[in-house]
Every structure is written in C-alpha cells, then in structure tokens.
Protein backbone atom coordinates (compact mmCIF):
# COMPACT_ATOMS: atom_id res chain seq x y z
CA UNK A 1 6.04 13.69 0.70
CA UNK A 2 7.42 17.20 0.91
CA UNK A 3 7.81 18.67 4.40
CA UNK A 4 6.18 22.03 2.62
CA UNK A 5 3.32 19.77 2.23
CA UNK A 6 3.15 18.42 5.59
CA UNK A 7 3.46 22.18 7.35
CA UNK A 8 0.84 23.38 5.08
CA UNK A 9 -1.31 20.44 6.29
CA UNK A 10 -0.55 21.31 9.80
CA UNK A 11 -1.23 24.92 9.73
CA UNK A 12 -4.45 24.59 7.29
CA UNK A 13 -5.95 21.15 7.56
CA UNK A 14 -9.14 20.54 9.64
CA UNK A 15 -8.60 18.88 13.16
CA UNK A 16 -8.63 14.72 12.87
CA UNK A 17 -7.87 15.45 9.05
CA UNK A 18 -6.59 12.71 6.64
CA UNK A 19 -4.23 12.75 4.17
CA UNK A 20 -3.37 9.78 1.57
CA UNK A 21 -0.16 9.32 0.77
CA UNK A 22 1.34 7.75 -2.02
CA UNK A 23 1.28 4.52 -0.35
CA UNK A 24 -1.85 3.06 0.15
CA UNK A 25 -3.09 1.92 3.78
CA UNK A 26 -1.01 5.20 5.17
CA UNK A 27 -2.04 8.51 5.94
CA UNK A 28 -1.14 11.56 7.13
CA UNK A 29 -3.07 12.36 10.89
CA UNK A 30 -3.85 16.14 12.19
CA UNK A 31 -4.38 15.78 15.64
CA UNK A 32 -5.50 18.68 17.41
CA UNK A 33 -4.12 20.19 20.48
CA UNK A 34 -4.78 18.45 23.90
CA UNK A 35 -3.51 19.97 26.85
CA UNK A 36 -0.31 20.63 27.18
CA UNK A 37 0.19 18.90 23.25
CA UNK A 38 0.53 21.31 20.56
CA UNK A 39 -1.74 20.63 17.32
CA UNK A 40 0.24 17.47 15.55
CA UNK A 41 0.53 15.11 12.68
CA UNK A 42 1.03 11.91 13.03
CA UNK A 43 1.21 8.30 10.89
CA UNK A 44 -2.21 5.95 11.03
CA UNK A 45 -1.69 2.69 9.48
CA UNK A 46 -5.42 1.79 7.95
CA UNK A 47 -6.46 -0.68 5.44
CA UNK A 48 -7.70 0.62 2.57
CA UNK A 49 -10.81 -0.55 0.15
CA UNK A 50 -10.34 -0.83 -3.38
CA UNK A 51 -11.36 2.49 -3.86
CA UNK A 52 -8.06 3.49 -1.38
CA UNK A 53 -10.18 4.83 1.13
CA UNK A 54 -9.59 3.12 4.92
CA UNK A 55 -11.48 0.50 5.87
CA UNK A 56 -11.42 1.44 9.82
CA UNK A 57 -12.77 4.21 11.69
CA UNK A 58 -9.26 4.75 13.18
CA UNK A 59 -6.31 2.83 11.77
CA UNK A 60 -2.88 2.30 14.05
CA UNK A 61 -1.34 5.70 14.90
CA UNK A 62 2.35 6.79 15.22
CA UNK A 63 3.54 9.44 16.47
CA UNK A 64 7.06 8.84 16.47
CA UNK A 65 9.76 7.05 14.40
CA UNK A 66 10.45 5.54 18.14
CA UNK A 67 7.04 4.53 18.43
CA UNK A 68 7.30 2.69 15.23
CA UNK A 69 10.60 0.56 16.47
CA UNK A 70 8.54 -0.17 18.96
CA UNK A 71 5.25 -1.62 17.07
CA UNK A 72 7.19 -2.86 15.04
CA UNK A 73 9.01 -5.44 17.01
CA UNK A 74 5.59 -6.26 18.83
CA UNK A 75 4.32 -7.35 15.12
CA UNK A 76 7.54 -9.72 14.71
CA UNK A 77 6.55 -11.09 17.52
CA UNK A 78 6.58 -14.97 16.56
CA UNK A 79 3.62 -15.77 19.14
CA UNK A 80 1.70 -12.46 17.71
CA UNK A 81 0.11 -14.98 14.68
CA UNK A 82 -0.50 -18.07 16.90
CA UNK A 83 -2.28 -15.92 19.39
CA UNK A 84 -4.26 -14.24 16.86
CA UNK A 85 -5.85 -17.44 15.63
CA UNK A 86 -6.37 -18.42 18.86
CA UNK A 87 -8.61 -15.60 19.64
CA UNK A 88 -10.16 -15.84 15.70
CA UNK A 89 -11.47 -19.57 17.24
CA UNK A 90 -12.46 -18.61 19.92
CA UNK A 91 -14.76 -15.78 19.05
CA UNK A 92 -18.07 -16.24 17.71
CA UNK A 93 -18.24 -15.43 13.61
CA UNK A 94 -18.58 -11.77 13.06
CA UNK A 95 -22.41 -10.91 12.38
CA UNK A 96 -23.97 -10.65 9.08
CA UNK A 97 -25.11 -6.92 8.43
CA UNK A 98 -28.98 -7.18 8.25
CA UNK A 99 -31.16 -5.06 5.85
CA UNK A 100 -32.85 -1.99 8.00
CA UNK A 101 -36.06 -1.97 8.17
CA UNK A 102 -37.21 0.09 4.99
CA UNK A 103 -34.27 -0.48 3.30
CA UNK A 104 -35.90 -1.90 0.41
CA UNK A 105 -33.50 -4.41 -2.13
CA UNK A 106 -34.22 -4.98 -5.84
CA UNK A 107 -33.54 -7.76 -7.08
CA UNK A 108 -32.84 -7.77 -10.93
C-alpha cells in the first residue's frame, strides 16, 4: 500500500474509518484525535467473512511495528493454545441467535 494512499486516508477518511487492504483479515484504522494524540492510523487484525468484510466489531489493533513484536510473541506463546481450550471447556456453548419476534421465516 502506497504511503500517498495512507496520507490521503489520514487527511480525508472519516474518524474510526476502515480500509481493506490487499490482504484479507487486515485493515487500515483512522483513529481520531484523543487528547494529547494527534488523529492516527493504525493496523486492526479482524477476521473476515467470505464476503471479506470483518467478522468483529473491533478486530486487534496496532499501532506500532513495536507493538506488533510484542503481540506477536504473546501469540507464540506455547501455553496461549492450551489455555485457550481450557477456557473453550469451561464456558457454557455460545447461544443460538433466536428469531425476533415478528421476524417472520419462510420456509420453501
């Protein structure tokens, strides 16, 4: 991605704006100014749907290529995956989403 791109985006795009990028599952982040912060982009990590938009309402942000060392050797973490399946057993099954009331379905 061109950094002509990414200034544009900074200048122009709307506050908590997303951009894809090539990649799928990582965007582009405007966040607006907060404090003493200056408007900013930044990485989110999201899972994406087949359609490539994300699947969260707010993925895994980085700010900073040191922020990402530092993720990243939390997620090669060897006791990361045992821990997460752990938890997975130990929390009730996530519920089913139910049908609103007057949200009629056709079946056909």
């Amino acid at each position: 991605m061109s950094e002509d791109k990414l200034s544009s985006f900074l200048k122009t795009g709307p506050d908590w704006g997303r951009m894809k990028t090539s990649v799928p599952g990582i965007f582009i982040l405007k966040m607006p100014a907060y404090r003493a912060s200056p408007t900013r982009l930044a990485v989110e990590l999201n899972p994406t749907d087949a359609s490539g938009a994300p699947t969260k309402k707010r993925g895994l942000v980085l700010r900073s290529a040191a922020e990402f060392v530092e993720f990243n050797g939390l997620f090669q973490q060897d006791k990361l995956a045992s821990l997460l399946k752990s938890v997975e057993q130990v929390n009730p099954p996530p519920a089913k989403a139910a049908a609103k009331a007057g949200d009629e379905v056709l079946q056909i």
